[in-house]
N, C-alpha and C. Protein backbone atom coordinates (compact mmCIF):
# COMPACT_ATOMS: atom_id res chain seq x y z
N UNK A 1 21.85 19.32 8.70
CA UNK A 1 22.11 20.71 8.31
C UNK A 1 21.09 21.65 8.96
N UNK A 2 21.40 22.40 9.51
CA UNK A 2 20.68 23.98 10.13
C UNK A 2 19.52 23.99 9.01
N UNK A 3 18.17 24.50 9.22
CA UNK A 3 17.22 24.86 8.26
C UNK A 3 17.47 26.69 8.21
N UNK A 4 17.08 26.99 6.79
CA UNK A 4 18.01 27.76 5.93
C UNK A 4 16.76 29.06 6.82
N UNK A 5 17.15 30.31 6.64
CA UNK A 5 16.56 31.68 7.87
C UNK A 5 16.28 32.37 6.45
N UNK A 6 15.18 32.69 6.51
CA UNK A 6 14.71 33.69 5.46
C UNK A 6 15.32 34.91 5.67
N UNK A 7 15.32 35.91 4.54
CA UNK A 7 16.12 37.25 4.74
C UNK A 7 15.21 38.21 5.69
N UNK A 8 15.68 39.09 6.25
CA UNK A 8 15.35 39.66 8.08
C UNK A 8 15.23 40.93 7.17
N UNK A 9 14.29 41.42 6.54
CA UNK A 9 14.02 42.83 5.86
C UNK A 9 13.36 43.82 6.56
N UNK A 10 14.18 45.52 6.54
CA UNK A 10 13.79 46.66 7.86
C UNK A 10 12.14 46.76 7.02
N UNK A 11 11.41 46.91 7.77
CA UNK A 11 9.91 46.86 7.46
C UNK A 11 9.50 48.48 7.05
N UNK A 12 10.46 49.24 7.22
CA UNK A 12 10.15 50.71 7.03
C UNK A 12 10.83 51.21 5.62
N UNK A 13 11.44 50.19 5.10
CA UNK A 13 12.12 50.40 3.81
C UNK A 13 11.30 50.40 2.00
N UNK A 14 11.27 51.29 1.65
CA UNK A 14 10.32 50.59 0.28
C UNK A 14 10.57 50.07 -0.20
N UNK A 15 12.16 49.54 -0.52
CA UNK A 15 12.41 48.50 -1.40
C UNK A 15 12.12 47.58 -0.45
N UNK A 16 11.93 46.84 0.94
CA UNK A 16 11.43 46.02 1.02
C UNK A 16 10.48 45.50 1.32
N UNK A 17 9.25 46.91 0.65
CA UNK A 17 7.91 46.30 0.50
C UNK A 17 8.02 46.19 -1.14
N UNK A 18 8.67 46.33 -1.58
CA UNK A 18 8.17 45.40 -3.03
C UNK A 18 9.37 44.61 -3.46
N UNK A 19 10.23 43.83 -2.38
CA UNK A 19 10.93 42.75 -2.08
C UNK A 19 9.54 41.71 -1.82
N UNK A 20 8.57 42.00 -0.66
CA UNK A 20 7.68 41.15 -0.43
C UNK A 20 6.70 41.04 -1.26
N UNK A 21 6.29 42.00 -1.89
CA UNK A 21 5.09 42.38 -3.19
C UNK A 21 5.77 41.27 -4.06
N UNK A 22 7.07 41.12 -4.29
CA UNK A 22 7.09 40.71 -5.50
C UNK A 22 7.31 38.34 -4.87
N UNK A 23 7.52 38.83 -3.74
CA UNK A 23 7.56 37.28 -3.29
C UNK A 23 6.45 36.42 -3.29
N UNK A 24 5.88 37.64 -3.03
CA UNK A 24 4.07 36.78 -2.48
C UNK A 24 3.18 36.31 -3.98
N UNK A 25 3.74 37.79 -4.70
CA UNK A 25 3.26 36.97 -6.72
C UNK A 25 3.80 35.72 -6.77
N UNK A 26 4.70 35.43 -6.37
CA UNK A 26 5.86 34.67 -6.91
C UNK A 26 4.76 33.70 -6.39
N UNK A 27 4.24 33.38 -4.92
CA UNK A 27 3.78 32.36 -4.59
C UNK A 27 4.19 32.13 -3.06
N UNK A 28 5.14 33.32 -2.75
CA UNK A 28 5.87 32.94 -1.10
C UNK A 28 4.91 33.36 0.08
N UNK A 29 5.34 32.55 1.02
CA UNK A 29 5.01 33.42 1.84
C UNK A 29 5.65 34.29 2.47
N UNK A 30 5.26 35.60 3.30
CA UNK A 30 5.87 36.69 3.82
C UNK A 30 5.77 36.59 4.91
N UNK A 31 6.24 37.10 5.86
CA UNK A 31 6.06 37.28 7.25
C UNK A 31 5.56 39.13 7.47
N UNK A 32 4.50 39.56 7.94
CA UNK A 32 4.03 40.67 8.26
C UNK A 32 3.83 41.00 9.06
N UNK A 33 4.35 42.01 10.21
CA UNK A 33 4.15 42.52 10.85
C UNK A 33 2.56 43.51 11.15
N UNK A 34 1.53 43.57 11.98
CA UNK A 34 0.49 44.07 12.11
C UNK A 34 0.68 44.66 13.83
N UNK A 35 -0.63 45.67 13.73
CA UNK A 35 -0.55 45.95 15.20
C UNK A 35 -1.06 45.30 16.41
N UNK A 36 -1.30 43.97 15.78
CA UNK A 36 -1.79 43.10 16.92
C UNK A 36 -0.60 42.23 17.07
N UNK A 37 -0.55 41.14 16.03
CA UNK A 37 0.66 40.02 16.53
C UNK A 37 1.29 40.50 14.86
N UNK A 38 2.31 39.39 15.01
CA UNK A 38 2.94 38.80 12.80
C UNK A 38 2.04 38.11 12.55
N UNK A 39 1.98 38.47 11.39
CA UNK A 39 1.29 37.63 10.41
C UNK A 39 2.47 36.99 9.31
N UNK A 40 1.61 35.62 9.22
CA UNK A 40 2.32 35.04 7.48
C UNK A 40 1.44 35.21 6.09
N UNK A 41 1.68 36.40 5.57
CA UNK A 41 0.59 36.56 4.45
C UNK A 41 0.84 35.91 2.86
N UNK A 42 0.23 35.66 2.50
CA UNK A 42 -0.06 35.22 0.85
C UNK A 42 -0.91 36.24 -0.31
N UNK A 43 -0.69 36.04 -1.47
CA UNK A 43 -1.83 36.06 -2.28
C UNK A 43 -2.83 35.25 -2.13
N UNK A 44 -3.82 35.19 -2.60
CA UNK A 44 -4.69 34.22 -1.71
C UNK A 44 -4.96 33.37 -2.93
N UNK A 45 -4.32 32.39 -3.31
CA UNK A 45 -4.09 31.53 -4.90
C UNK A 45 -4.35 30.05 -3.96
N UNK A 46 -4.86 29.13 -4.44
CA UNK A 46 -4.90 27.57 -3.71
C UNK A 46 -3.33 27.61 -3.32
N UNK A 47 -2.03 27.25 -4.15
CA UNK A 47 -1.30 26.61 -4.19
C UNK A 47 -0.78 27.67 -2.84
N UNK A 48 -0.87 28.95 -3.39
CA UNK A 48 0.19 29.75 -1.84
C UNK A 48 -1.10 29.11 -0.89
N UNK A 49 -2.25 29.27 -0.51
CA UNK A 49 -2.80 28.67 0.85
C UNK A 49 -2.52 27.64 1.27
N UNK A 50 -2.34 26.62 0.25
CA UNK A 50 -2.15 25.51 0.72
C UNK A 50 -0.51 25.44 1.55
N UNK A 51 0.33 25.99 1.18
CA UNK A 51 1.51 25.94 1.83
C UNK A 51 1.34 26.90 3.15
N UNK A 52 0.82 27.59 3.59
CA UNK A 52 0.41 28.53 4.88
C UNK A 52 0.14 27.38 5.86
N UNK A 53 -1.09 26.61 4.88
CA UNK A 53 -1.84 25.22 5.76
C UNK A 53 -0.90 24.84 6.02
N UNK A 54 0.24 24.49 4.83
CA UNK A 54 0.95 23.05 5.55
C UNK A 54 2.17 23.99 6.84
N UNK A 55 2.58 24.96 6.38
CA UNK A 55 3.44 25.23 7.34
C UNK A 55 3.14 25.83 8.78
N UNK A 56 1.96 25.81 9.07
CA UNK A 56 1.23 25.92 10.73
C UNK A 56 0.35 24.52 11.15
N UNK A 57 0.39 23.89 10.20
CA UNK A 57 -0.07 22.40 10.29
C UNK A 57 -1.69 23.24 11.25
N UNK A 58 -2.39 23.62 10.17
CA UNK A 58 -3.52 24.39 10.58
C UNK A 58 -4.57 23.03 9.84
N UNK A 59 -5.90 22.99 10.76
CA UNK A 59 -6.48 22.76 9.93
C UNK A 59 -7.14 23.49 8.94
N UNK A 60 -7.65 22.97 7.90
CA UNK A 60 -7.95 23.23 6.42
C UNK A 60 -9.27 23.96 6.36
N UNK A 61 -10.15 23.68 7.59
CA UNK A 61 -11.95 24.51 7.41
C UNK A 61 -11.82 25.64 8.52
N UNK A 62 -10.67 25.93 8.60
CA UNK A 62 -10.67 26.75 9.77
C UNK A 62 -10.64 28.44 9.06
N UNK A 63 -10.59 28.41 7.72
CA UNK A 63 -10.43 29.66 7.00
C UNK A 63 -9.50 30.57 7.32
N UNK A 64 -9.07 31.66 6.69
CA UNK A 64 -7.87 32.20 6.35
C UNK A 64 -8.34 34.09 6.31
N UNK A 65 -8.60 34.63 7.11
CA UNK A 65 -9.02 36.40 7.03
C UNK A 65 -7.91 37.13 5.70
N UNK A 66 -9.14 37.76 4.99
CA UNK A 66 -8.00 38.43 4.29
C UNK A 66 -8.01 40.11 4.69
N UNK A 67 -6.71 40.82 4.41
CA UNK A 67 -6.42 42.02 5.01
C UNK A 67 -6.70 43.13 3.62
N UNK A 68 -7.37 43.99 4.07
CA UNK A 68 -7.71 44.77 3.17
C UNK A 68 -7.32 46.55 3.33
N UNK A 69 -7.06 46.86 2.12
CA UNK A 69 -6.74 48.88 2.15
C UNK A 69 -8.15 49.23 2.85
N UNK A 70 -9.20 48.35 2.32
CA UNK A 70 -10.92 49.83 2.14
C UNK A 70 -11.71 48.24 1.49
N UNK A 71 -13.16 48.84 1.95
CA UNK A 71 -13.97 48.24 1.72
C UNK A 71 -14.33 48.17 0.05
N UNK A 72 -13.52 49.11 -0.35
CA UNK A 72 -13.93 48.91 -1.90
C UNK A 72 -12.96 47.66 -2.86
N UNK A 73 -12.50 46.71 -1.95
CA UNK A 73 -11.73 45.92 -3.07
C UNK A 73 -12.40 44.83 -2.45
N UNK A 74 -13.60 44.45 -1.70
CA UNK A 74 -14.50 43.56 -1.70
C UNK A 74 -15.80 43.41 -2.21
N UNK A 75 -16.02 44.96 -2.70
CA UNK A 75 -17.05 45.24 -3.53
C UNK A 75 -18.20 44.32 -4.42
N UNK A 76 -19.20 43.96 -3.95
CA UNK A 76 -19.57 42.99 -4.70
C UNK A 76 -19.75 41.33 -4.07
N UNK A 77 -18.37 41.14 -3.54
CA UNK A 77 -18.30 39.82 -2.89
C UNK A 77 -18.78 39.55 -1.44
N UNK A 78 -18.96 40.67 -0.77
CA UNK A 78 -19.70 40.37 0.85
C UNK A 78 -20.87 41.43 1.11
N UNK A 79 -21.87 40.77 1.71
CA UNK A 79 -22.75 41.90 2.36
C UNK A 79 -22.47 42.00 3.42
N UNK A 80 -22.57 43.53 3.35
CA UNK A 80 -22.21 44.89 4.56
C UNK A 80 -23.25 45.29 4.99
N UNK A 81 -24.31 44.36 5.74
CA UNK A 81 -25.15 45.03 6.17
C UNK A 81 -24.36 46.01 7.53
N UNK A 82 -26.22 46.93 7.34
CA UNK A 82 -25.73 48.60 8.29
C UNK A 82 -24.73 48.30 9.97
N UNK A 83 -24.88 47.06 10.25
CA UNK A 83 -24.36 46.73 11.89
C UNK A 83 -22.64 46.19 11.81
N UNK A 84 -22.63 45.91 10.37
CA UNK A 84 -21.45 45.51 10.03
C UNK A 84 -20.42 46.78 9.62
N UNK A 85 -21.51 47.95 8.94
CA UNK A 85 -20.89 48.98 8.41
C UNK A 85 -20.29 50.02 9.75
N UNK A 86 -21.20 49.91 10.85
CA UNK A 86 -21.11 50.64 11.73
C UNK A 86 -20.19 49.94 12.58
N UNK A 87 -19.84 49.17 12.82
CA UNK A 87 -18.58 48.58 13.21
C UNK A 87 -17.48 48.86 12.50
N UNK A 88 -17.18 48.81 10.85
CA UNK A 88 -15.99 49.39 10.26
C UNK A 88 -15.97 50.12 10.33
N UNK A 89 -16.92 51.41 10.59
CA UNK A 89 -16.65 52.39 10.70
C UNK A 89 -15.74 53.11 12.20
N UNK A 90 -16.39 52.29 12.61
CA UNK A 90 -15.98 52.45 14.51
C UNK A 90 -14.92 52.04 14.29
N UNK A 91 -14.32 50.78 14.47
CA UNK A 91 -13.18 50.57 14.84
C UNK A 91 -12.03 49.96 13.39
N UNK A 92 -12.48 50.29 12.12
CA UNK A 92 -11.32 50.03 11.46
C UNK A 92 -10.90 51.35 10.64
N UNK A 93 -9.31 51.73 11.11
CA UNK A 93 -8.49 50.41 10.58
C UNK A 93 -8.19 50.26 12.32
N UNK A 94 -8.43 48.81 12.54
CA UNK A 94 -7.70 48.18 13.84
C UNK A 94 -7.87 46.83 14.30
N UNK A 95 -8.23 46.30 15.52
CA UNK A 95 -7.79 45.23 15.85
C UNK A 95 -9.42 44.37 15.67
N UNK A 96 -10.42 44.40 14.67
CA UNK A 96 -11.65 43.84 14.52
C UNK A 96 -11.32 43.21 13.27
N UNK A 97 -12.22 41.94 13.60
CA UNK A 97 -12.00 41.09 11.94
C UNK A 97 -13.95 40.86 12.01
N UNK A 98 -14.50 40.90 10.77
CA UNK A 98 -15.63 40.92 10.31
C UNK A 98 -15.32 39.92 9.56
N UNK A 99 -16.69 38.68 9.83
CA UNK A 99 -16.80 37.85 9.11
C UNK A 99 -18.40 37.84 8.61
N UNK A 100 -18.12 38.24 7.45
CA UNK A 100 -19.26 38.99 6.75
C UNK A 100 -19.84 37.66 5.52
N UNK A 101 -21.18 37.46 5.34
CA UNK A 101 -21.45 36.32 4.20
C UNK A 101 -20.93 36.99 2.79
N UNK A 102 -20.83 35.57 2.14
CA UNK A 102 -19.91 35.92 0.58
C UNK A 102 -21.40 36.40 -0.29
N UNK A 103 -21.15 37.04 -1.23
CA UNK A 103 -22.33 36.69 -2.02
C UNK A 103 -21.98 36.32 -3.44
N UNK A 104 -20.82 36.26 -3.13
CA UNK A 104 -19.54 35.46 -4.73
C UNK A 104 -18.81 34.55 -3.91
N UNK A 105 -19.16 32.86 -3.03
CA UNK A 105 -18.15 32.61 -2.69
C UNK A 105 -17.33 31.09 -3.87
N UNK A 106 -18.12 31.34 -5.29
CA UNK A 106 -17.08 30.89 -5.84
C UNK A 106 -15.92 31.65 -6.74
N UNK A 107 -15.66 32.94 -5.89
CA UNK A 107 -14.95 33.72 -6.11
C UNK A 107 -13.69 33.44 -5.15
N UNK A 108 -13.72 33.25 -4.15
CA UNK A 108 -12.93 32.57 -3.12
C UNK A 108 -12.77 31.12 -2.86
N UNK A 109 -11.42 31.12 -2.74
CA UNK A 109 -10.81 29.69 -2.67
C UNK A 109 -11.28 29.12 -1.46
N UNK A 110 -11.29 27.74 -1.23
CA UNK A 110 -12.10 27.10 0.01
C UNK A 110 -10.91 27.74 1.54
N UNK A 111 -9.76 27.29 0.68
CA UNK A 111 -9.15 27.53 1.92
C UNK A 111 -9.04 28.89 2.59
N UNK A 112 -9.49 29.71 1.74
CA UNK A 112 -10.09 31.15 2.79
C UNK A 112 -11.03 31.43 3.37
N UNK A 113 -12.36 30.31 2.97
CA UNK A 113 -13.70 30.91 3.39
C UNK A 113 -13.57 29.59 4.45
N UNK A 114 -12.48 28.71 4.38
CA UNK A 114 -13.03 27.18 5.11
C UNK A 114 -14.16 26.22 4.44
N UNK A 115 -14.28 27.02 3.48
CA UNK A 115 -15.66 25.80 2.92
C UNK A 115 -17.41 26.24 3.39
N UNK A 116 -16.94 27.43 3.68
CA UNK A 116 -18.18 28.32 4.25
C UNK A 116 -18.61 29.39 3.63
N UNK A 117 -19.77 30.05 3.96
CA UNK A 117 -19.97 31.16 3.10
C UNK A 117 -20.33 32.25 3.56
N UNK A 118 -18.91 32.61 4.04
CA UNK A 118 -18.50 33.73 4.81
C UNK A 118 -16.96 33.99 4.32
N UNK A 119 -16.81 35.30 5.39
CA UNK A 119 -15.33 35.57 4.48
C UNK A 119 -15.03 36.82 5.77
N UNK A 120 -13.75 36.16 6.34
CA UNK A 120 -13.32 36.99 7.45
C UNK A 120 -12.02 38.11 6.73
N UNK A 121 -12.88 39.42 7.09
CA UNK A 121 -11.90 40.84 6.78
C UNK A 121 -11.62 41.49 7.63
N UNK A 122 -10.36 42.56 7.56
CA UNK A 122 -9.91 43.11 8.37
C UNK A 122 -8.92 44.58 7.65
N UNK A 123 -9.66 45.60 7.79
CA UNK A 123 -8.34 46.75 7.83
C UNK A 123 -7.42 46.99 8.77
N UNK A 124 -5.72 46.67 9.00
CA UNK A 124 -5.13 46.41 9.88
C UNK A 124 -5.03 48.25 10.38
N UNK A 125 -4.80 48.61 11.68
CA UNK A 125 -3.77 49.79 11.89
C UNK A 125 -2.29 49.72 11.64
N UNK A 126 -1.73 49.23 10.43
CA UNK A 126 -0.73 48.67 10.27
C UNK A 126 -0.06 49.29 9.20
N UNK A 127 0.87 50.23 8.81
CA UNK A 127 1.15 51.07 6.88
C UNK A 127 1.56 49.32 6.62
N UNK A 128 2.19 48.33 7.02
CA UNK A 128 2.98 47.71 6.01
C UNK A 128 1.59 46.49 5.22
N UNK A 129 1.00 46.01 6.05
CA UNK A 129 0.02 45.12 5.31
C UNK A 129 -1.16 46.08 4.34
N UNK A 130 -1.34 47.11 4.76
CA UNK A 130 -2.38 47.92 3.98
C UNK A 130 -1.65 48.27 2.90
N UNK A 131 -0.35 48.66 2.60
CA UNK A 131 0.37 49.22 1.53
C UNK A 131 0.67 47.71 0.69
N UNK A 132 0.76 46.51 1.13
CA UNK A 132 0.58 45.23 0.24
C UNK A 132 -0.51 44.73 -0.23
N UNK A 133 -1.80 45.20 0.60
CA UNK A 133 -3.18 45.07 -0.19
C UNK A 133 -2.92 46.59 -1.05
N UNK A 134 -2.91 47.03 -0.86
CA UNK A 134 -2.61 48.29 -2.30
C UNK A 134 -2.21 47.88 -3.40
N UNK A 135 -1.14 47.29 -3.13
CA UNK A 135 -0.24 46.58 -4.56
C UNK A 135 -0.88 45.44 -5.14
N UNK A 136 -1.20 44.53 -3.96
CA UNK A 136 -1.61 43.58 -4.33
C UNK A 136 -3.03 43.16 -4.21
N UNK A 137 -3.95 43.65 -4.16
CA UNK A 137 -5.41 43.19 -3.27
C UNK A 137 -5.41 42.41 -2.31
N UNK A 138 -6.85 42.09 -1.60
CA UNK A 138 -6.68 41.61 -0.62
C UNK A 138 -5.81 40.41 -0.50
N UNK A 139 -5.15 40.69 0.72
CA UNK A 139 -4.03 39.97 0.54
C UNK A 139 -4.65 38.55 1.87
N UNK A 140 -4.01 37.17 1.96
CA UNK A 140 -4.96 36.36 3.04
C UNK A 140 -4.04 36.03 3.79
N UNK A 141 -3.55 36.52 5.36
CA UNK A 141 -2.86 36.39 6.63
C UNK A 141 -3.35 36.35 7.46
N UNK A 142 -2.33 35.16 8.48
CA UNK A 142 -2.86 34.54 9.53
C UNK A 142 -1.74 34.54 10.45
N UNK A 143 -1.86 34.22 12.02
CA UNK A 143 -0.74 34.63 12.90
C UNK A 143 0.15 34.06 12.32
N UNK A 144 1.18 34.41 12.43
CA UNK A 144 2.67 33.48 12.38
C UNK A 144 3.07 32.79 13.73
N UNK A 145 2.69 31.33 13.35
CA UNK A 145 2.65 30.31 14.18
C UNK A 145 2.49 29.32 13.91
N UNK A 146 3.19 27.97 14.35
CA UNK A 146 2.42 26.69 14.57
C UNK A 146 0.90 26.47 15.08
N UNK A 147 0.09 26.22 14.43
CA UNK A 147 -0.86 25.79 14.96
C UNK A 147 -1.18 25.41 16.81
N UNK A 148 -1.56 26.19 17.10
CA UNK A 148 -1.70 26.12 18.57
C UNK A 148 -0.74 26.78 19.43
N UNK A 149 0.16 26.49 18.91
CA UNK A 149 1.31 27.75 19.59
C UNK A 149 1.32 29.42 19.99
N UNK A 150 1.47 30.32 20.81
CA UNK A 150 1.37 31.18 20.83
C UNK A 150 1.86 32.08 19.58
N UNK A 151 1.48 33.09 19.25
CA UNK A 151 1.49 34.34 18.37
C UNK A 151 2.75 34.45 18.62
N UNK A 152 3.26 35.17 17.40
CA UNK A 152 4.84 35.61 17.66
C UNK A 152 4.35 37.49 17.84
N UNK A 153 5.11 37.90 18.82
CA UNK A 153 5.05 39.64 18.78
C UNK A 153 6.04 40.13 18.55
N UNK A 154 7.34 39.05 18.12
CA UNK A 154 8.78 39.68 17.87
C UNK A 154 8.97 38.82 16.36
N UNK A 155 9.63 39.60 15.73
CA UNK A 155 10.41 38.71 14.79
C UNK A 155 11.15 37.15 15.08
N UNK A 156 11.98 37.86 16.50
CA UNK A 156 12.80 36.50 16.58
C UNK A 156 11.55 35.57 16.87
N UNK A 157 10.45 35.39 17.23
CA UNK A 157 9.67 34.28 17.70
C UNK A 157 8.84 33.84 16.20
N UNK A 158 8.76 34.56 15.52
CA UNK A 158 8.05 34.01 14.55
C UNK A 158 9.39 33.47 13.54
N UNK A 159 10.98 33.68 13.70
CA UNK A 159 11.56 32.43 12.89
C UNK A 159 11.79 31.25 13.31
N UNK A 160 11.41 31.39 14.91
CA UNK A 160 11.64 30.13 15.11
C UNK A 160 10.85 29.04 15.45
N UNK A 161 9.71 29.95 15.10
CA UNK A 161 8.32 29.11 14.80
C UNK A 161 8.27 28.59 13.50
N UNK A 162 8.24 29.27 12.44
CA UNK A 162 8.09 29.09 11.35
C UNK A 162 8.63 29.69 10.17
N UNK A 163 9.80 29.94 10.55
CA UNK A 163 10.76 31.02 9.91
C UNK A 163 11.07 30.03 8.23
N UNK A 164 11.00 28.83 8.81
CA UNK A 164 11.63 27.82 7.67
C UNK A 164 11.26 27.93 6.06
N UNK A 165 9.68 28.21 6.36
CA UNK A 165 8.38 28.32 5.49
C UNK A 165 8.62 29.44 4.52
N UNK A 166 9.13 30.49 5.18
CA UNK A 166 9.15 31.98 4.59
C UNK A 166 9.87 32.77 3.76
N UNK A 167 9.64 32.93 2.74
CA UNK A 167 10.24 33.51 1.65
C UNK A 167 11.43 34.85 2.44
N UNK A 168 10.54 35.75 2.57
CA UNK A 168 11.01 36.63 3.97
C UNK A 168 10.38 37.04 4.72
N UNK A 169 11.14 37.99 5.89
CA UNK A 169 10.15 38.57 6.68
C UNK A 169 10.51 40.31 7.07
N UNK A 170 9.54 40.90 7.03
CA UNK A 170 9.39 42.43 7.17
C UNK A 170 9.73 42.57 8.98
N UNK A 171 10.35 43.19 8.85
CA UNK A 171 10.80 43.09 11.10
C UNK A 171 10.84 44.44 10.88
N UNK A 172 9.25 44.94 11.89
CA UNK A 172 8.75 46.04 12.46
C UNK A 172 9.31 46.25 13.94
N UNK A 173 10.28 45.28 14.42
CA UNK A 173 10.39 45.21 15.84
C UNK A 173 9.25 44.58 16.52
N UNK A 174 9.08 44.91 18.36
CA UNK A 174 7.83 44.07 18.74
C UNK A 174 6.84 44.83 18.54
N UNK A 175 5.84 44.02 18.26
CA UNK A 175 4.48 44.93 17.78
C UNK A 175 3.89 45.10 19.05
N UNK A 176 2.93 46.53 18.91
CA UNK A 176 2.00 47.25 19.96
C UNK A 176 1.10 46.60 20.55
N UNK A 177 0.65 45.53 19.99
CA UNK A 177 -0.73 45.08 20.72
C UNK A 177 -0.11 44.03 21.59
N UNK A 178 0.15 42.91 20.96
CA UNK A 178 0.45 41.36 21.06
C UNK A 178 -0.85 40.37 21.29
N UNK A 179 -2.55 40.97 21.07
CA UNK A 179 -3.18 40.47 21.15
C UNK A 179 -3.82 40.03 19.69
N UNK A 180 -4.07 38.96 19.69
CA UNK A 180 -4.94 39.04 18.37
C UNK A 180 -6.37 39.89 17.96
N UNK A 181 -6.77 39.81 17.27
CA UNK A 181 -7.94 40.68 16.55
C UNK A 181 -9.31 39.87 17.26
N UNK A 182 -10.17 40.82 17.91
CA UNK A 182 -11.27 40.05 18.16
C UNK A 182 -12.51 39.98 16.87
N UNK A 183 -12.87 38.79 16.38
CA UNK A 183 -13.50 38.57 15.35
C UNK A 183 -14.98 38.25 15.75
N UNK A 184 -15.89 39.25 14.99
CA UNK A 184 -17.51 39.56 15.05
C UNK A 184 -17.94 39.07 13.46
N UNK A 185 -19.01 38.22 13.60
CA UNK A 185 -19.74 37.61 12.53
C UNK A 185 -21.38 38.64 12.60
N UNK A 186 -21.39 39.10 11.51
CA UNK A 186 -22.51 40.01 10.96
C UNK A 186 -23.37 39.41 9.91
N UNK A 187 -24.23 39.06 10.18
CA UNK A 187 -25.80 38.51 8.98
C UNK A 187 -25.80 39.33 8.17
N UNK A 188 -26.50 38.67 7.60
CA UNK A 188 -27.81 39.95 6.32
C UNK A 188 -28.48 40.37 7.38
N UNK A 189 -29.05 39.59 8.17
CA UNK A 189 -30.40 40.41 9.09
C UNK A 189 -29.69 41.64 10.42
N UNK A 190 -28.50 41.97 10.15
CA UNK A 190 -27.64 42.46 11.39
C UNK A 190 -27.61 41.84 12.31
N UNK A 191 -27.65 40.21 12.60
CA UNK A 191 -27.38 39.61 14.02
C UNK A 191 -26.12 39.52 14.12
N UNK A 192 -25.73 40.15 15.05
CA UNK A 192 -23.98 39.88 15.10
C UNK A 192 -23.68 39.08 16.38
N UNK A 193 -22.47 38.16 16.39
CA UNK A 193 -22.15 37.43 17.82
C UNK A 193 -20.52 37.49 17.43
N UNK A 194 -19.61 37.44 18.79
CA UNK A 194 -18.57 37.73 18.75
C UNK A 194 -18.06 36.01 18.37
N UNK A 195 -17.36 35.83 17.86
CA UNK A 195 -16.81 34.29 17.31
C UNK A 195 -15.16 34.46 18.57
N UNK A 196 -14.64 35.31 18.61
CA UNK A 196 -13.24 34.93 19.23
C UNK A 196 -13.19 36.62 19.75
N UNK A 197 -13.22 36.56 21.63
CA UNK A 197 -12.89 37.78 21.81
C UNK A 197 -11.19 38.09 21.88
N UNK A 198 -10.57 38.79 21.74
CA UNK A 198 -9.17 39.46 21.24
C UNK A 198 -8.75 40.90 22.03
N UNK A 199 -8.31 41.56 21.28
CA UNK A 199 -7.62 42.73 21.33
C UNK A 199 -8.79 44.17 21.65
N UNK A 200 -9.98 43.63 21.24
CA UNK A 200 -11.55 44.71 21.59
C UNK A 200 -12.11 43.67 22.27
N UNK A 201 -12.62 44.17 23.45
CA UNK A 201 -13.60 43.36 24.42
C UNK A 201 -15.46 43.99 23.75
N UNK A 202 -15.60 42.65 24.37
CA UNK A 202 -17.30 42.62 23.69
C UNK A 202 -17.66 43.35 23.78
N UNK A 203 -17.37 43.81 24.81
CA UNK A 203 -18.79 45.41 25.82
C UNK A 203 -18.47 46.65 25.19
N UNK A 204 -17.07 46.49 23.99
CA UNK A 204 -17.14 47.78 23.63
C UNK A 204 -17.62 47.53 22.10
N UNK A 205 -17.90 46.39 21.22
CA UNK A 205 -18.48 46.19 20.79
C UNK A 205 -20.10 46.58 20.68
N UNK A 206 -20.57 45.77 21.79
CA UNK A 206 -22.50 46.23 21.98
C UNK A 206 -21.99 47.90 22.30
N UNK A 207 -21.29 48.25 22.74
CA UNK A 207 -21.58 49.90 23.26
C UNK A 207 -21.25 50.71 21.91
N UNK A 208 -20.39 50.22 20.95
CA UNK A 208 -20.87 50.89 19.49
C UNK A 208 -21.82 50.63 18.39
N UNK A 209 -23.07 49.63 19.44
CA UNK A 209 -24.21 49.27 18.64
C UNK A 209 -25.32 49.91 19.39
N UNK A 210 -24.96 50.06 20.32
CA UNK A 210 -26.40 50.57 20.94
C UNK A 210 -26.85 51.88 20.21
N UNK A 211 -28.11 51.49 19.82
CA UNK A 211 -29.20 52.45 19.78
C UNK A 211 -29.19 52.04 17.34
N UNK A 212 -27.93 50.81 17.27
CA UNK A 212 -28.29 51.02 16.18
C UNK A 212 -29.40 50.12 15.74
C-alpha cells in the first residue's frame, strides 16, 4: 500500500496555523516552512523528539535548535553573554543559530541539548514558525530530511523525504534562502567559534564583532 501524505496546508492561512498549534500539542510533528530551508518542528516533550529522531534516522547527541519569538521565553535558562547579545542583535530575526550554555539544563530534554550543556537558538525571519513559538513556546525544529540527505526548499521534497512522519505540513512554496542557518557557539567568557558555516559567512560574523 502507498504510505499515507499528510494534509498539504496554505501556510498563509490562520486556521492553519492552529491546525499545526494544535498537532504539535497533540505530539505531531509539523512540517515548517523557514527562510532558510523546511523544517520538521515539535513541542520539545521526549516522546515528540524522540519520533523527529526516529524519522530522520538522526543521531541522538547531535541536539535539536529550538526556534524562538524573543529572547524572553529563554529567560533564565541560557547565558547571553554581551558577544552573544550583539550578534542577536545584528542578525536576528534570521539565518544565525546561537548555541549559548544552559544554566537550567535539567530543564531541557537530552534530546535537545544532545546531552550537552548548551542549547542551540534561533529567531527565524519567518511569520509562520515565530507565530508557533507565540502559541506555543519555544518550539524544537530541524531540517526536514533524512539524515544526510539534502534540505528540502520545496514542499514537494520534504514529502518525499519524510512526508510519512508528519502530522501535516504548512507549504509556504520554495523558500528564499535554501541555505541552512550558520551556527556560532558563544561562552560565558565571549569566546565565540563558528560550529557550521551556512546562510551568514564568517567574515560577516567577526565584522559585527569587531571592536566589541
Amino acid at each position: 500500500m502507498p504510505e499515507t501524505r499528510p494534509p498539504l496546508l496554505p501556510a498563509t492561512d490562520p486556521a492553519s496555523l492552529t491546525a499545526a498549534a494544535l498537532a504539535m500539542q497533540a505530539g505531531g510533528i509539523v512540517g515548517i516552512p523557514t527562510e532558510t530551508v523546511y523544517g520538521i518542528g515539535v513541542v520539545p516533550r521526549p516522546e515528540a523528539l524522540a519520533s523527529v529522531i526516529a524519522a530522520k534516522g538522526r543521531a541522538e547527541d547531535k541536539g535539536i535548535a529550538l526556534l524562538i519569538d524573543g529572547l524572553d521565553q529563554v529567560e533564565g535558562l541560557v547565558a547571553v553573554a554581551p558577544v552573544a547579545l550583539r550578534l542577536a542583535e545584528r542578525f536576528w530575526p534570521g539565518a544565525l543559530t546561537l548555541v549559548l550554555p544552559l544554566l537550567r539544563p535539567e530543564l531541557v530534554p537530552e534530546a535537545v541539548s544532545g546531552g550537552r550543556d548548551t542549547l542551540g537558538l534561533r529567531i527565524p525571519d519567518h511569520p509562520v514558525p515565530r507565530a508557533l513559538a507565540r502559541e506555543l513556546g519555544p518550539i524544537a525544529v530541524t531540517s526536514a530530511n533524512r539524515s544526510g540527505e539534502p534540505a528540502a526548499v520545496m514542499p514537494e521534497e520534504l514529502m518525499a523525504s519524510i512526508g510519512h512522519a508528519l502530522a501535516l505540513v504548512l507549504d509556504d512554496g520554495p523558500v528564499r534562502g535554501g541555505q541552512a542557518s550558520t551556527v556560532v557557539a558563544v561562552g560565558t567568557d565571549d569566546a565565540w567559534r563558528v560550529l557550521r558555516e551556512g546562510a551568514l559567512a564568517t567574515h560577516d560574523i567577526a565584522t559585527a564583532l569587531e571592536g566589541a
